[in-house]
Protein backbone atom coordinates (compact mmCIF):
# COMPACT_ATOMS: atom_id res chain seq x y z
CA UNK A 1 0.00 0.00 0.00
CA UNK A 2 1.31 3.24 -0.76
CA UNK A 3 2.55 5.16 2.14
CA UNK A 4 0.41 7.90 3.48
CA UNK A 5 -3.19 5.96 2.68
CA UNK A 6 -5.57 4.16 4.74
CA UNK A 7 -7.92 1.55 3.91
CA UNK A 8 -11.42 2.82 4.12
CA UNK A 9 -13.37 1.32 7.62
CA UNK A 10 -16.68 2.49 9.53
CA UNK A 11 -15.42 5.64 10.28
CA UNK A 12 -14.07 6.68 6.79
CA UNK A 13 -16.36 4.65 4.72
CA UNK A 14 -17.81 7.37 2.07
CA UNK A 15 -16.01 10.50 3.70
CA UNK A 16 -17.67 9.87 7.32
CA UNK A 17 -21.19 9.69 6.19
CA UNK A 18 -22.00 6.47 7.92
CA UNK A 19 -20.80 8.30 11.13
CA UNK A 20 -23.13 11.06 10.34
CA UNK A 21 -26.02 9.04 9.14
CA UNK A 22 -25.64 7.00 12.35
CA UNK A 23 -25.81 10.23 14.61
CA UNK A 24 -28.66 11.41 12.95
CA UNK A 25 -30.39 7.93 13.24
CA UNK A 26 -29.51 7.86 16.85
CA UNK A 27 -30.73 11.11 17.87
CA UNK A 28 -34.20 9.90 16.42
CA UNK A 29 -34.49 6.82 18.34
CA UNK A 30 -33.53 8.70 21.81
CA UNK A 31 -36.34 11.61 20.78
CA UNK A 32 -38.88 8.15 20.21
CA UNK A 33 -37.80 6.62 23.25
CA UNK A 34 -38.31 9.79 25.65
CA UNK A 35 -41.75 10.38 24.14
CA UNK A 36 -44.12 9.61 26.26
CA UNK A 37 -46.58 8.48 23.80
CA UNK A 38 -45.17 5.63 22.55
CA UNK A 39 -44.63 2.31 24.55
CA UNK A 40 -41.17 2.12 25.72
CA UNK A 41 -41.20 -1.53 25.86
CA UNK A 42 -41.02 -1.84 21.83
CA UNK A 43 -37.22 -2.08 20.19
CA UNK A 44 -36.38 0.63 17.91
CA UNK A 45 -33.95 -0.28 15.15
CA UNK A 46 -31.17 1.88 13.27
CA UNK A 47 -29.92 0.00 9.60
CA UNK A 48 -26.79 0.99 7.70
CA UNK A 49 -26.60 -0.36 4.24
CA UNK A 50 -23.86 -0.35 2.13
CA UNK A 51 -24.14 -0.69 -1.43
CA UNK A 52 -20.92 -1.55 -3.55
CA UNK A 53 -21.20 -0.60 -7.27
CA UNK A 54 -17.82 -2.20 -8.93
CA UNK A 55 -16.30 -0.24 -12.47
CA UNK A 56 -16.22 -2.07 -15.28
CA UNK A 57 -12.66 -2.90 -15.20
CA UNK A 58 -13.28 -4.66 -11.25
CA UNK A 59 -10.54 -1.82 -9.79
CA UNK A 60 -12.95 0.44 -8.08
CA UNK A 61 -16.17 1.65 -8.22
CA UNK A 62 -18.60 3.66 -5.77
CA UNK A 63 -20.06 3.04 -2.58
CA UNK A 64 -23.08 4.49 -1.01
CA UNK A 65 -24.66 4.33 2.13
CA UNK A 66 -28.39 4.49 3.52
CA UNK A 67 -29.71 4.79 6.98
CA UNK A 68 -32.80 4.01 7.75
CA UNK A 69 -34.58 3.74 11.21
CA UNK A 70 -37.24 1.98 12.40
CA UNK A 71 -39.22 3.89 15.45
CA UNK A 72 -41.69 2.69 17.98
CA UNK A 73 -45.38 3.88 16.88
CA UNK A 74 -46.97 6.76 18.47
CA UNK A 75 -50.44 5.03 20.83
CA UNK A 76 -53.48 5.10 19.59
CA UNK A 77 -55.61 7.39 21.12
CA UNK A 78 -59.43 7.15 21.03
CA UNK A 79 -62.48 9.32 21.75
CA UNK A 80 -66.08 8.86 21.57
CA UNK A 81 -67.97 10.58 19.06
CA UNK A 82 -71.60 11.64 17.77
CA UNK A 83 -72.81 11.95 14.77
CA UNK A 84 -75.54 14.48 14.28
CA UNK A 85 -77.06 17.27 11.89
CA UNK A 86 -76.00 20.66 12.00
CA UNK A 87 -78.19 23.51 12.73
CA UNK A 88 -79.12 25.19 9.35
CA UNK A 89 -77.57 22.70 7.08
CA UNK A 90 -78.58 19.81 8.06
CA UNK A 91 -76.02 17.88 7.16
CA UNK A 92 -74.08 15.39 9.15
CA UNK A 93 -71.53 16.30 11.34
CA UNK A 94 -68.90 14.59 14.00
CA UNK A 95 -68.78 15.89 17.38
CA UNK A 96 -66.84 14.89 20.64
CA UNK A 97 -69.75 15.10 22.49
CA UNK A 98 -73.74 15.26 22.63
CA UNK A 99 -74.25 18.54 21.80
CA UNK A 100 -77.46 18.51 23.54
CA UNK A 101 -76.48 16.80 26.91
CA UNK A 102 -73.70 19.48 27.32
CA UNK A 103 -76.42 22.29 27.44
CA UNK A 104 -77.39 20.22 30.28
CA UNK A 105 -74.35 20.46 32.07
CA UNK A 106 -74.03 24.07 31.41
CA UNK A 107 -77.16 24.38 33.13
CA UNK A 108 -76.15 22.40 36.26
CA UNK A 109 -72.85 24.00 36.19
CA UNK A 110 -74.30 27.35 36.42
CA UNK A 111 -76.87 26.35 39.39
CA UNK A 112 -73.99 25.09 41.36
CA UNK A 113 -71.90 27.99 40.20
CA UNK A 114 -74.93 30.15 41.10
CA UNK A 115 -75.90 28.61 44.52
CA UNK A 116 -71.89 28.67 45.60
CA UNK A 117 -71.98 32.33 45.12
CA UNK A 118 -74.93 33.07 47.18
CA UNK A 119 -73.91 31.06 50.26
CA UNK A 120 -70.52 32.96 50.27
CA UNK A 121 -72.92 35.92 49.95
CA UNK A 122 -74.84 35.05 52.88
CA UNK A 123 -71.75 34.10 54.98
CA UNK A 124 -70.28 37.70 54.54
């Protein structure tokens, strides 16, 4: 070998780009893994490939590299829903709620809210 070169390995392959692909890769995993809405008991995975590309003459060629990572999914999060028609249109529409029961609570809410009020007015 001629004096003054190296033989490529993980931390020259393709100019330091595996390095760098790596630390990109990692930094995703430890963001998935402190989020608390995924389950932290599921393995995350970080892939290097390499992909040698030979010249015609079988002296050199090119190599690449690819990172890919595979994360933990975010949980599923689910919420009841009702369907009814909105005022005017009358088309159908999704809501979080009954509309109509939560004019009932509003109404209880404010009689509380109301009666609360005039006790600490009385105690004065």
């Amino acid at each position: 070998m001629p004096e003054g070169f190296k033989a490529v390995d993980l931390l020259t392959v393709c100019k330091g780009a595996a390095v760098e692909k790596f630390q990109v890769e990692i930094e995703r995993v430890l963001k998935n893994i402190a989020d608390p809405n995924t389950d932290w008991r599921k393995k995350r995975k970080i892939t290097l490939t390499f992909t040698f590309q030979p010249s015609d003459d079988r002296m050199g060629g090119a190599i690449s590299v690819e990172s890919d990572c595979k994360l933990a999914a975010h949980d599923a999060h689910s919420v009841p829903f009702m369907v009814m028609r909105e005022d005017g249109t009358g088309q159908p529409a999704i809501f979080h709620s009954n509309v109509k029961q939560m004019d009932v609570f509003t109404a209880q809410l404010t009689a509380v809210g109301s009666a609360r009020e005039r006790e600490e007015e009385t105690e004065q």
